[in-house]
Protein backbone atom coordinates (compact mmCIF):
# COMPACT_ATOMS: atom_id res chain seq x y z
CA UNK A 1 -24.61 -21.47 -9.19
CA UNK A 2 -21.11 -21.39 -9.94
CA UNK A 3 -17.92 -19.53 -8.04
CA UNK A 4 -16.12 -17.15 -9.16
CA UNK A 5 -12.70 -16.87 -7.50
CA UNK A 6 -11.27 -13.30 -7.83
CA UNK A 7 -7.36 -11.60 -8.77
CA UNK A 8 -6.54 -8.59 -7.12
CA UNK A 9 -4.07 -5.77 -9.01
CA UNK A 10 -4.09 -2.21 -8.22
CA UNK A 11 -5.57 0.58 -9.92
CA UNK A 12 -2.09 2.36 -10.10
CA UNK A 13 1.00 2.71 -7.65
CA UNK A 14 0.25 6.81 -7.73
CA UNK A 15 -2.80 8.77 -6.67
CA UNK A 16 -1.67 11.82 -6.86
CA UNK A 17 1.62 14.00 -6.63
CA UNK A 18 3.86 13.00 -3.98
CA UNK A 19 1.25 10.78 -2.81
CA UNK A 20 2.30 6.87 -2.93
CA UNK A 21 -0.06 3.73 -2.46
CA UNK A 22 1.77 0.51 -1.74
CA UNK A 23 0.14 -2.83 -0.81
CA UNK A 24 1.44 -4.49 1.86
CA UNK A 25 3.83 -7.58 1.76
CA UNK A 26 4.61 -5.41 -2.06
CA UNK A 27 7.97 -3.24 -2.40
CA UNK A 28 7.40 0.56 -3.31
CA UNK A 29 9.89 3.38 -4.20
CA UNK A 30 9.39 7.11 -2.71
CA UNK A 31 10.57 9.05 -5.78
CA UNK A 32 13.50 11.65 -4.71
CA UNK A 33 15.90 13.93 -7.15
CA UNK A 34 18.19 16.47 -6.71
CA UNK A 35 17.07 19.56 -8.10
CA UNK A 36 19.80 21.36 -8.92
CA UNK A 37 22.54 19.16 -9.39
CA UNK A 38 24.84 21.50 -9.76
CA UNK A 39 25.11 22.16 -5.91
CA UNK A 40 26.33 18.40 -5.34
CA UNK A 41 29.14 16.40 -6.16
CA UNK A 42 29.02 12.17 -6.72
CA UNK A 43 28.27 11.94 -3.22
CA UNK A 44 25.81 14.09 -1.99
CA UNK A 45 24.28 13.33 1.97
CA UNK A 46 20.37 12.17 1.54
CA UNK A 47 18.29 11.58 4.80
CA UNK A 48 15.15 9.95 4.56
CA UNK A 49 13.19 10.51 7.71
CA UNK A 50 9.77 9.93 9.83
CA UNK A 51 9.00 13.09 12.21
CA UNK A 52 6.77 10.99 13.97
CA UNK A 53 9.57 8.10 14.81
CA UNK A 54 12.36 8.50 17.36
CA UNK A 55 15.20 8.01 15.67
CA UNK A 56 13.76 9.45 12.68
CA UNK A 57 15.45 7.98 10.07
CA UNK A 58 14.65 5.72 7.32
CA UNK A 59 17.82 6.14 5.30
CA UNK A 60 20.81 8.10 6.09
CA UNK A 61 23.54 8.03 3.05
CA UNK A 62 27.19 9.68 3.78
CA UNK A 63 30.60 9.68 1.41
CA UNK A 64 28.78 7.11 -0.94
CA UNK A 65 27.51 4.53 1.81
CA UNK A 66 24.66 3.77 4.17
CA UNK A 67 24.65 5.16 7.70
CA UNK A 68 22.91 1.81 9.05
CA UNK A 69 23.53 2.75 13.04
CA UNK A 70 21.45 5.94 12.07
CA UNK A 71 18.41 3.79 10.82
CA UNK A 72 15.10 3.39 13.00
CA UNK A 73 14.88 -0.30 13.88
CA UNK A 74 11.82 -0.53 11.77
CA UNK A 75 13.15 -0.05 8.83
CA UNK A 76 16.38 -2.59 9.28
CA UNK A 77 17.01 -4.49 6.03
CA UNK A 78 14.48 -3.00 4.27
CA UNK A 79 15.10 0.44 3.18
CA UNK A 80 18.22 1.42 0.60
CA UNK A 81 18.81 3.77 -2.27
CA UNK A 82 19.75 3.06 -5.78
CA UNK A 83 23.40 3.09 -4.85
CA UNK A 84 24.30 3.06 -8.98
CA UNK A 85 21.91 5.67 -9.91
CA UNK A 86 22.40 8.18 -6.89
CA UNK A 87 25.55 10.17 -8.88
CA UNK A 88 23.21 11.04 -11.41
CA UNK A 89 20.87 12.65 -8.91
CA UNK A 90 18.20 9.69 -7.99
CA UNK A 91 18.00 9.37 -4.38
CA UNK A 92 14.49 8.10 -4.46
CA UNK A 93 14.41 5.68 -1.34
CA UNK A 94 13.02 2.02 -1.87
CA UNK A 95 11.35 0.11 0.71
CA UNK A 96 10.88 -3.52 0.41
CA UNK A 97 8.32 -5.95 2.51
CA UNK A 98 5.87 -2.93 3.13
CA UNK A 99 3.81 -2.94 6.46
CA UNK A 100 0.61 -1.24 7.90
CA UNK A 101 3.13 0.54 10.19
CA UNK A 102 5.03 2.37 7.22
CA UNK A 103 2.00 4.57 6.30
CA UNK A 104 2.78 8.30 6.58
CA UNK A 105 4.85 11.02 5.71
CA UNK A 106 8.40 10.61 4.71
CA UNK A 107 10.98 13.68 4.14
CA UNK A 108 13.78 13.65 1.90
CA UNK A 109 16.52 15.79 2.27
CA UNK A 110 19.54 16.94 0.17
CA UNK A 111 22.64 18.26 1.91
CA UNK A 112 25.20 19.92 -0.32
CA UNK A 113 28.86 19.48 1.05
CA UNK A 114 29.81 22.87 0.89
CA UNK A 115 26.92 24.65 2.32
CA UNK A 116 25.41 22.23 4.34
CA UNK A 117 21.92 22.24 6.15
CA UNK A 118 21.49 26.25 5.93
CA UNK A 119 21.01 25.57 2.03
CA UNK A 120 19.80 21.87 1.91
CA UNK A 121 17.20 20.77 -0.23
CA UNK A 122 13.42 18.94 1.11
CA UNK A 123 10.82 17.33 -0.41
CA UNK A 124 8.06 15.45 1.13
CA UNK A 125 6.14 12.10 -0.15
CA UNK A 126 3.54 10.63 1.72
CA UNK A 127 2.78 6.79 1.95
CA UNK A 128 -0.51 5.57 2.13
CA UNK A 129 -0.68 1.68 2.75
CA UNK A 130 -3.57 -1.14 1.76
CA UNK A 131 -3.92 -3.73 3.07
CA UNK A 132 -6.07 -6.32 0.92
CA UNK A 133 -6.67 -9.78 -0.67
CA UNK A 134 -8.79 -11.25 -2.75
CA UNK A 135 -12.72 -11.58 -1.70
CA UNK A 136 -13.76 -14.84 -1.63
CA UNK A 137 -17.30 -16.05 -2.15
CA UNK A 138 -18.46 -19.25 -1.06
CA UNK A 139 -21.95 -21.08 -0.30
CA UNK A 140 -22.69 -20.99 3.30
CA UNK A 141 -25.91 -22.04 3.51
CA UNK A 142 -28.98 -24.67 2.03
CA UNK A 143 -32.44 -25.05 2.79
CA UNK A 144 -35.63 -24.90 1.90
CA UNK A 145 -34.62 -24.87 -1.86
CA UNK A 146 -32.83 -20.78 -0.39
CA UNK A 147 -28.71 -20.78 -1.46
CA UNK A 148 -27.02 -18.11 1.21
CA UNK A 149 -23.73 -16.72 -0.47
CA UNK A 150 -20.98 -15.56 1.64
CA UNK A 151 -18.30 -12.80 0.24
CA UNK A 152 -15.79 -11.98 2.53
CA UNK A 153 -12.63 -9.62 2.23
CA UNK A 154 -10.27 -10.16 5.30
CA UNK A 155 -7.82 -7.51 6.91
CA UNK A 156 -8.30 -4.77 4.42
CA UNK A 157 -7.37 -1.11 4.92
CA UNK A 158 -8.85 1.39 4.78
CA UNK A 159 -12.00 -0.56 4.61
CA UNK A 160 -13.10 -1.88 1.17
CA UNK A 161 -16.39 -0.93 -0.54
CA UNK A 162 -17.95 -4.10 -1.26
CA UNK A 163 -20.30 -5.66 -4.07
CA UNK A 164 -22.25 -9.06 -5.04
CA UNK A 165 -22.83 -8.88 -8.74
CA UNK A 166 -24.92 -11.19 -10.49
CA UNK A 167 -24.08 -12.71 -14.27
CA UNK A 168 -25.40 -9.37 -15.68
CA UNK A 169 -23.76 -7.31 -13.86
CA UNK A 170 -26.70 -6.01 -11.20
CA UNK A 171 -25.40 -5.19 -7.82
CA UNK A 172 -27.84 -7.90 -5.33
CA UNK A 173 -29.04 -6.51 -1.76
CA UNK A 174 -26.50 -8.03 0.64
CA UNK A 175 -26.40 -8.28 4.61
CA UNK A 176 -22.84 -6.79 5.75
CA UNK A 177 -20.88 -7.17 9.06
CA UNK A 178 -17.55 -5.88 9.44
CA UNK A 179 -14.80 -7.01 12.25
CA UNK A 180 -11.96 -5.15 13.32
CA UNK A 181 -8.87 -7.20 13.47
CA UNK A 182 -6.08 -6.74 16.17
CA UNK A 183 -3.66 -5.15 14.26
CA UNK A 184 -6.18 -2.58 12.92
CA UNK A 185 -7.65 -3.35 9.36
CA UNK A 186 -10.88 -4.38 8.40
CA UNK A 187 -12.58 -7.87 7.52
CA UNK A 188 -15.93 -7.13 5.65
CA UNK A 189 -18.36 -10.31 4.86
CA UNK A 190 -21.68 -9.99 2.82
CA UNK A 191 -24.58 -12.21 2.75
CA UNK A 192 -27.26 -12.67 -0.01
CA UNK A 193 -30.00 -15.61 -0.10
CA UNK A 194 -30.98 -16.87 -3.47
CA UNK A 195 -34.55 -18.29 -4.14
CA UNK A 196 -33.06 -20.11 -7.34
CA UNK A 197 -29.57 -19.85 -8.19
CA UNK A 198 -29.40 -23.07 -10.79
CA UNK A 199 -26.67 -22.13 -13.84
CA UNK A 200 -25.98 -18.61 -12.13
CA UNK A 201 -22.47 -17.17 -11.93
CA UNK A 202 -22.11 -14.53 -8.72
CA UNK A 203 -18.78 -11.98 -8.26
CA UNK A 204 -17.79 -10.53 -5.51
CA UNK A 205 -15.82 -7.24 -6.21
CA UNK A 206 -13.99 -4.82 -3.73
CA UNK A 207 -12.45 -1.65 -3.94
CA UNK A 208 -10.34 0.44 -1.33
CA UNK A 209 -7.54 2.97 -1.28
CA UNK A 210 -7.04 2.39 -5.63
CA UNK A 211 -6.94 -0.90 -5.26
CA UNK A 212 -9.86 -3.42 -6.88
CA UNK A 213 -10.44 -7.13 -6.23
CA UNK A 214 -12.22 -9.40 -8.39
């Protein structure tokens, strides 16, 4: 039997429309324009907020600067626009160091100078955040001429799907336990006893949220 030790990349930072996945520890951008651009000068005011935090926002940007006493604590150091690219109508807010915590739905609005909220501008883009790393899979077990193989994901979110895959590919019958950690994802272990596993290569593959581990 040999081990296979896996790499982890996502399936795509987009599911869907206005829809983000990030991975966390990973940076992500929340895409934001200004629709019609005609309605704001060089320095339009863009709030990114959280209706579910107190103070709500994630980003407040005034007369071509950051309103950082505005900013939730949460999000200190680790939210800004692309200062360079925001006269040209990006506003899209990035946020770096991503945490389980940041999952949720994020609003974006555009307040034109002259006619302020009663005509402002609002679109909506909803984070969804994995947490994940690679499965490993490791021998556990010997006796009686039986192998016991071990795959384990730890502190995933949502909670991964999870396979044992022999060299051609077949998906082997598996005992699975899965442990809720403190701060709230999933760690999701597998066991599988050979009866002869000379010259055989095992993988252990999981999937969650568009993301797949190898």
């Amino acid at each position: 039997m040999s081990v296979c030790w896996s790499v982890c990349s996502p399936d795509g930072s987009s599911a869907q429309p206005h829809q983000v996945v990030a991975v966390v520890g990973d940076a992500v951008t929340l895409p934001c324009s200004l629709e019609d651009r005609t309605r704001f000068d060089d320095s339009p005011t863009v709030e990114w907020t959280r209706p579910d935090l107190e103070p709500k926002a994630a980003l407040v940007y005034r007369d071509n600067s950051e309103v950082f006493e505005m900013k939730h604590q949460r999000f200190e150091f680790r939210t800004s626009l692309f200062h360079s690219e925001v006269k040209d109508g990006n506003v899209s807010l990035r946020i770096s160091n991503v945490q389980l915590s940041d999952a949720g739905m994020f609003y974006c609005l555009k307040i034109p100078k002259e006619e302020g909220r009663l005509r402002m501008e609002n679109s909506t883009v909803e984070l969804v955040v994995v947490s994940l790393s690679d499965p490993k899979i490791s021998m556990v077990a010997v006796q009686s001429g039986e192998v016991m193989v071990e795959c384990a994901a730890s502190c995933w979110l949502p909670k991964p799907e999870m396979k044992i895959l022999d060299d051609q590919g077949r998906t082997l019958t598996a005992e699975k336990t899965e442990t809720e950690e403190p701060n709230g994802c999933i760690t999701v272990r597998q066991k599988v006893v050979l009866q002869n596993s000379t010259g055989r290569w095992l993988f252990c593959s999981a999937t969650s949220g568009g993301c797949s581990c190898w």
